[in-house]
Protein backbone atom coordinates (compact mmCIF):
# COMPACT_ATOMS: atom_id res chain seq x y z
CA UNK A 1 36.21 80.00 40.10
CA UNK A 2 32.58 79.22 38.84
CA UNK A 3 29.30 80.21 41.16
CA UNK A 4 29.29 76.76 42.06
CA UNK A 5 32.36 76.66 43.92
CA UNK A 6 31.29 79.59 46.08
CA UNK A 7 28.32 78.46 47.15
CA UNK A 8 27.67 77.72 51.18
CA UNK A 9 27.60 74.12 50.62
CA UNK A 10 30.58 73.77 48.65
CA UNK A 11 32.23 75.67 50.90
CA UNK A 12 31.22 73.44 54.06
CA UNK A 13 31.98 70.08 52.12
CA UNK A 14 35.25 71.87 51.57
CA UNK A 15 36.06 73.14 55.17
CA UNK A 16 35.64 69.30 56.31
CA UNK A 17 39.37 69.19 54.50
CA UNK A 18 40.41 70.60 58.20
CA UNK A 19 40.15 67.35 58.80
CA UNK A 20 40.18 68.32 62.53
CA UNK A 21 37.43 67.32 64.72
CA UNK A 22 36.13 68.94 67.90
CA UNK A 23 36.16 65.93 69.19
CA UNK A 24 39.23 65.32 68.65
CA UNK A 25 40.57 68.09 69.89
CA UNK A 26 38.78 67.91 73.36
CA UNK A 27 40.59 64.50 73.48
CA UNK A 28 43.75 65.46 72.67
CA UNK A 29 42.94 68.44 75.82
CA UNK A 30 41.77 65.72 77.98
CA UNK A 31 44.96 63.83 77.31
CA UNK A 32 47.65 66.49 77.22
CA UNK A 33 46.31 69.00 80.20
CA UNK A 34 47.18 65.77 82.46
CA UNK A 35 50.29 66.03 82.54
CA UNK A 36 52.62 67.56 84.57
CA UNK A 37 56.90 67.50 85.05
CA UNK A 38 57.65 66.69 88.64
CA UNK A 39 60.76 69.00 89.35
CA UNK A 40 63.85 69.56 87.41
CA UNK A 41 65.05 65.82 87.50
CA UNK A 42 61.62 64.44 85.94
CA UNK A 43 63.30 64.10 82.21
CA UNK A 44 60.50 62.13 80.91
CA UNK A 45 57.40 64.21 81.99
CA UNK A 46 59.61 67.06 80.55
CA UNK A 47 60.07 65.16 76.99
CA UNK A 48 56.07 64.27 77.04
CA UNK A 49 54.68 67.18 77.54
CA UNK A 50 57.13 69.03 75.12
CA UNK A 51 56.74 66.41 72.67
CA UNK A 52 53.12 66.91 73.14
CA UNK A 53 52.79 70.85 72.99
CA UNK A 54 54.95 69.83 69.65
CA UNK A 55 51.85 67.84 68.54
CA UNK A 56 49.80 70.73 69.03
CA UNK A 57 51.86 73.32 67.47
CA UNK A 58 51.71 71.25 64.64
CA UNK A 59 48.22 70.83 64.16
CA UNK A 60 48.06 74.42 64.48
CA UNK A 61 50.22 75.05 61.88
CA UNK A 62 48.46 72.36 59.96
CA UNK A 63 45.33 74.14 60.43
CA UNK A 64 46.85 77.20 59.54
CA UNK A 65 48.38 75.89 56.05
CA UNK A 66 44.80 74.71 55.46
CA UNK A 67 43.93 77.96 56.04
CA UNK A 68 45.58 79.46 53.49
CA UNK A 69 44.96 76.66 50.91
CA UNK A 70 41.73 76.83 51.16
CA UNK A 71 40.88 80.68 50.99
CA UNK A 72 43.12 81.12 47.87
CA UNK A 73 40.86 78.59 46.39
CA UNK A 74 37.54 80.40 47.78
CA UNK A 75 38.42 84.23 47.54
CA UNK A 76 34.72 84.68 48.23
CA UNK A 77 34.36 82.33 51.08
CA UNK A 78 37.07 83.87 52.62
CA UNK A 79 35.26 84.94 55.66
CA UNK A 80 34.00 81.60 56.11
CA UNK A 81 37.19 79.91 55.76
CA UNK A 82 39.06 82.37 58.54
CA UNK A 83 36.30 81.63 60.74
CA UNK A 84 36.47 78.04 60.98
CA UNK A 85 39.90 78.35 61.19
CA UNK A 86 39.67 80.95 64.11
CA UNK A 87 36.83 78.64 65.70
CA UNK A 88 39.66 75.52 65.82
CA UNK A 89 42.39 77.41 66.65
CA UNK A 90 40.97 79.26 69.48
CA UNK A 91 40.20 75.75 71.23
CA UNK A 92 43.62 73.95 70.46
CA UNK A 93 45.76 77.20 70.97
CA UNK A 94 44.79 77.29 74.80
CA UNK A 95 45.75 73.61 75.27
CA UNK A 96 49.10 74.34 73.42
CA UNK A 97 49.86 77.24 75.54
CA UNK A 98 49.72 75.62 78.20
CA UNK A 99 52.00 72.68 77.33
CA UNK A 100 54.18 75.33 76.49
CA UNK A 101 53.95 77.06 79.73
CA UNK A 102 54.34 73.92 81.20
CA UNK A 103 57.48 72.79 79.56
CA UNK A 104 58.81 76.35 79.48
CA UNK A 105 58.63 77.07 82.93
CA UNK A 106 60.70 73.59 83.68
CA UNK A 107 63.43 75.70 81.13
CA UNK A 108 63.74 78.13 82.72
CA UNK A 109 64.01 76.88 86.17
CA UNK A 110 66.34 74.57 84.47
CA UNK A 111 68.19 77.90 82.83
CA UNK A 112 68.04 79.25 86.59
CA UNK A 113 69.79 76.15 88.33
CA UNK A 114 72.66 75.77 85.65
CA UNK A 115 73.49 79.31 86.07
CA UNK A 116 73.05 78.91 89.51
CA UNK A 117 75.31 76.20 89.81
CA UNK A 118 77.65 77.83 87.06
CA UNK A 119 77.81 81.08 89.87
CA UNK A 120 78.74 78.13 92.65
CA UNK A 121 81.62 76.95 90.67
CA UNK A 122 82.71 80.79 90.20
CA UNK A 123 82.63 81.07 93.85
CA UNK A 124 85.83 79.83 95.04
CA UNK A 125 87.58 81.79 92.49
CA UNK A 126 85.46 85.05 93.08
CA UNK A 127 85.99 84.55 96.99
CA UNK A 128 89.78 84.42 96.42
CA UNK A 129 89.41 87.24 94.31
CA UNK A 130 87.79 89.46 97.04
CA UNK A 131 90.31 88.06 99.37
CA UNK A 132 93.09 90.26 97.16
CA UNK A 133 91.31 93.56 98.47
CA UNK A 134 90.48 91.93 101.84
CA UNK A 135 87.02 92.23 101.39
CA UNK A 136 84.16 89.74 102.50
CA UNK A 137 80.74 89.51 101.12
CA UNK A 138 78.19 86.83 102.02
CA UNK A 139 77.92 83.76 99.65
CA UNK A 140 73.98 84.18 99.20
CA UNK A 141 74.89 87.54 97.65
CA UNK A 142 77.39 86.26 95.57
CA UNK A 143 75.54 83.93 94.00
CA UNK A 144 72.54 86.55 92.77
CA UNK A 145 75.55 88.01 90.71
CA UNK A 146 75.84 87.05 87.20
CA UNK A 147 79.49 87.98 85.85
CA UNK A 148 79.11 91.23 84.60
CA UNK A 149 77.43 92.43 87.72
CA UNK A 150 79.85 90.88 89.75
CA UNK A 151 83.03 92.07 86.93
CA UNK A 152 81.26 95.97 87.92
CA UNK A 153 81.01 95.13 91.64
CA UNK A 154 84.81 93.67 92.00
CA UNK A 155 85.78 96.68 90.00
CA UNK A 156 84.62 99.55 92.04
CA UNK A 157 85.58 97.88 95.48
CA UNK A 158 89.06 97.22 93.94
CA UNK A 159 89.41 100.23 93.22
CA UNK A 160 88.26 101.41 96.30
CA UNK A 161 90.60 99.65 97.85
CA UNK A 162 93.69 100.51 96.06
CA UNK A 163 93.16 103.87 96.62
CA UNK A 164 92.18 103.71 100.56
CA UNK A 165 95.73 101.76 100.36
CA UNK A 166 97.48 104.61 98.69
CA UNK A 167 96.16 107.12 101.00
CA UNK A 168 97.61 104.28 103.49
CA UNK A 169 100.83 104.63 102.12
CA UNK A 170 101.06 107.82 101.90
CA UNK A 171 99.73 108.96 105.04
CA UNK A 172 102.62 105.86 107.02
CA UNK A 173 105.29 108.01 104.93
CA UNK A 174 104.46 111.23 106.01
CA UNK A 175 104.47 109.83 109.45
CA UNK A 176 108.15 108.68 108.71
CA UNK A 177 108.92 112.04 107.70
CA UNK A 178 107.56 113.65 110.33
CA UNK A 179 108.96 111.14 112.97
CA UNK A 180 112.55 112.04 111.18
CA UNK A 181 112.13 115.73 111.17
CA UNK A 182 111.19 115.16 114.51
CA UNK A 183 114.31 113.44 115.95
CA UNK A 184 116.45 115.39 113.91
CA UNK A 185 115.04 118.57 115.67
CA UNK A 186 115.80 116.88 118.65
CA UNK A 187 119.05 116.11 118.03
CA UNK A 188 120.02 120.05 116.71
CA UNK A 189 118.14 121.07 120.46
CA UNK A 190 120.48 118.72 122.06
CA UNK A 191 123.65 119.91 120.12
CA UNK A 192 122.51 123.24 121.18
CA UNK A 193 122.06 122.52 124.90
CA UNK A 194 125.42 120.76 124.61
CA UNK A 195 126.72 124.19 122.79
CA UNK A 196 125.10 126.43 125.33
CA UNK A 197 126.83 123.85 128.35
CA UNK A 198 130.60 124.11 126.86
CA UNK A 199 130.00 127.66 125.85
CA UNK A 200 128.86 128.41 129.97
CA UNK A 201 131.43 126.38 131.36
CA UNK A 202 133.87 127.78 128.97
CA UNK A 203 132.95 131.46 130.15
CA UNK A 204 132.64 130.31 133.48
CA UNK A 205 136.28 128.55 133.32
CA UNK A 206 137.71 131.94 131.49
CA UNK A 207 136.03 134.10 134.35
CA UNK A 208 137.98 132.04 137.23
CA UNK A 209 141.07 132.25 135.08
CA UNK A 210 140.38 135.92 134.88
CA UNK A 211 139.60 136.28 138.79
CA UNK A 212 142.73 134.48 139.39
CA UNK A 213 144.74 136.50 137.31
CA UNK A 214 143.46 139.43 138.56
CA UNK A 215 144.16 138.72 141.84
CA UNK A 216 147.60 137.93 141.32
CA UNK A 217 148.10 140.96 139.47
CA UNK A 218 146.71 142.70 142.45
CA UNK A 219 148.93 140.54 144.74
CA UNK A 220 152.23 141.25 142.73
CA UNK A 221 151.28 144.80 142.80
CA UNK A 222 150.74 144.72 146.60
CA UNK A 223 153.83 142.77 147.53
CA UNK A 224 155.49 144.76 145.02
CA UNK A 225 154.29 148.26 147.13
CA UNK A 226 155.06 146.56 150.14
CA UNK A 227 158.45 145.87 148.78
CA UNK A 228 159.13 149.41 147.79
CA UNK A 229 157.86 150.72 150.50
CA UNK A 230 159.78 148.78 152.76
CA UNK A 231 162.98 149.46 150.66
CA UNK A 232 161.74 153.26 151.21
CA UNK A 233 161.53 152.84 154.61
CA UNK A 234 164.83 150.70 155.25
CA UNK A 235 166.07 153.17 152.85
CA UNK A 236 164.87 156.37 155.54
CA UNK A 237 165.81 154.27 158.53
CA UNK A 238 169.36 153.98 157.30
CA UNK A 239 169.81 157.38 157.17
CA UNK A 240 167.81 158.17 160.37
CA UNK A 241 169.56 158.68 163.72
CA UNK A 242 169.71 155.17 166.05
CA UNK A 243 167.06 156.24 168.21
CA UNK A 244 164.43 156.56 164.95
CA UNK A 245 166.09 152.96 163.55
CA UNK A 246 165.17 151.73 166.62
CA UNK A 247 161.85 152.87 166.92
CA UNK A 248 160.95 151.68 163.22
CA UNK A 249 162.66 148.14 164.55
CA UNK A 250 159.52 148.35 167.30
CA UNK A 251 156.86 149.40 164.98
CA UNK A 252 158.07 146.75 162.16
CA UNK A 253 157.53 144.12 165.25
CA UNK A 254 153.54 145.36 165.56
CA UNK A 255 153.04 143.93 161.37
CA UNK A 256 154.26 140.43 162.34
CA UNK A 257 152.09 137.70 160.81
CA UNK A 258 150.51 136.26 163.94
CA UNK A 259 149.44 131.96 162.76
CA UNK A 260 146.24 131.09 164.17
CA UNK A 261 146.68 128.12 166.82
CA UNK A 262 144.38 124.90 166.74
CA UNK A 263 145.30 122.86 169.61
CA UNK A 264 145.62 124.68 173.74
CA UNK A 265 149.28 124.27 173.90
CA UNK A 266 149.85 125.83 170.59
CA UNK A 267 147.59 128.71 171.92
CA UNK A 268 149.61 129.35 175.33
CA UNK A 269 153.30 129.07 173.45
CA UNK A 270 151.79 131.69 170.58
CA UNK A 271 150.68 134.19 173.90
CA UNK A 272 153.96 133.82 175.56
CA UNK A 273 155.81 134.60 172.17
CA UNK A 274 153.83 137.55 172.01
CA UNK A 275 154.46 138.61 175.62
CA UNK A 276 157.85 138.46 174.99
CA UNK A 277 157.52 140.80 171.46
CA UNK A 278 156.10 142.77 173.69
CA UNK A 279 159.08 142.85 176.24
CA UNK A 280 161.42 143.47 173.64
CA UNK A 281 159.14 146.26 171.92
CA UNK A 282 158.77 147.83 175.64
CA UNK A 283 162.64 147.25 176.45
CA UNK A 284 164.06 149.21 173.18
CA UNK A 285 161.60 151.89 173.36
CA UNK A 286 162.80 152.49 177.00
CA UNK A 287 166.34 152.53 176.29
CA UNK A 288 165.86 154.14 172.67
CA UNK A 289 164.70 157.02 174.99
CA UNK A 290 167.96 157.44 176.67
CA UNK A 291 170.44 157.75 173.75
């Protein structure tokens, strides 16, 4: 490149190739930091002002190519060439930011509702979900969960809840057990009781049987002594003299079996059978005397 080409008014014919003026650029601000998107449902004010910060990007970028056109033709002016550039960028970058921020903001309160409304239509199938562990959870908090916060949540409380229900499970058949050792103690105790009953009456039935036996053991022995020593004594009267016969005859009357009477009369016919035993017992002895 000659000296020509590098000198300060070559270089300021050249920088006119911008062809951006500051005027307008402050009308294009005028125009474009107007307008505004009213709410989600305003599609056009969203498609002006992004078609707008568009506009600006590109005469940015326009600028920018300049830019570089320019200082690879004036190596030496390259100062001068970044600093016009940097002068007209720095006053149509603000306006594009904030078309951007405009129309970026409306995204992403747009992003927000869709997945808002995505979480809403999840709802039914997350509350059904839920209802498999019997667990409820507000619908506000719900719908702050995106899926993988809500794929952790459901996770742990089903698990949670599986295990609470095998500890459930568990604990309702150790109660069974326990219920049917329980009863089947019971019914051993009662077996026992019912042992311990037959065995008492048993010993209780074998002592009577026992008593009784005994005592007519001891009767048969008595009657049988009796017996023997009646035959003993018929056996000495027989050979005893008349008078002795007769007195054993009056002593055998005095082990007479005397009934007890229950009515008067029986009582006065008993005492005048005895007053006559007595007669007879007083008669023999008194002629006994004289043989």
């Amino acid at each position: 490149m000659d000296e020509q080409n590098t000198t300060p008014e070559f270089i300021t014919e050249k920088l006119k190739e911008y062809n951006v003026a500051d005027a307008e650029i402050a009308k294009l601000a005028d125009k474009f930091l107007k307008l505004k998107i009213n709410g989600l449902e305003d599609t056009d004010g969203y498609d002006l002002v992004k078609a707008s910060a568009k506009q600006m990007m590109t005469l940015r970028t326009t600028v920018e190519k300049k830019r570089k056109e320019l200082k690879a033709d004036f190596l030496n002016g390259g100062r001068m060439v970044d600093g016009e550039a940097n002068r007209i960028q720095v006053q149509i970058e603000p306006i594009e930011k904030q078309l951007v921020a405009k129309y970026t903001a409306i995204d992403k309160e747009r992003a927000a509702k869709e997945l808002a409304d995505k979480l809403k239509g999840l709802l039914p199938m997350r509350l059904e979900k839920l209802a498999t562990i019997e667990l409820v959870v507000p619908e506000e908090e719900l719908n702050q969960m995106d899926e993988p916060k809500f794929f952790v949540f459901f996770n742990e409380k089903q698990a949670a809840y599986l295990a609470a229900q095998e500890e459930k499970q568990a604990a309702a058949g150790r109660k069974l057990q326990e219920e049917r050792e329980a009863l089947e103690q019971e019914k051993l105790a009662h077996a026992a009781e019912k042992q311990r009953d037959a065995d008492l009456k048993a010993a209780r039935e074998q002592a009577t049987k026992d008593e009784q036996e005994k005592q007519e053991l001891e009767r048969k022995n008595n009657e049988k002594l009796k017996r023997e020593a009646e035959e003993e004594r018929l056996r000495e009267a027989a050979a005893a003299p008349e008078k002795e016969k007769l007195m054993g005859f009056v002593k055998q009357l005095d082990n007479l079996y005397w009934p007890k009477m229950e009515t008067p009369a029986g009582e006065i016919l008993m005492g005048e059978a005895l007053a006559l035993i007595c007669k007879i017992q007083k008669h023999v002895t008194t002629k006994a005397e004289n043989l």
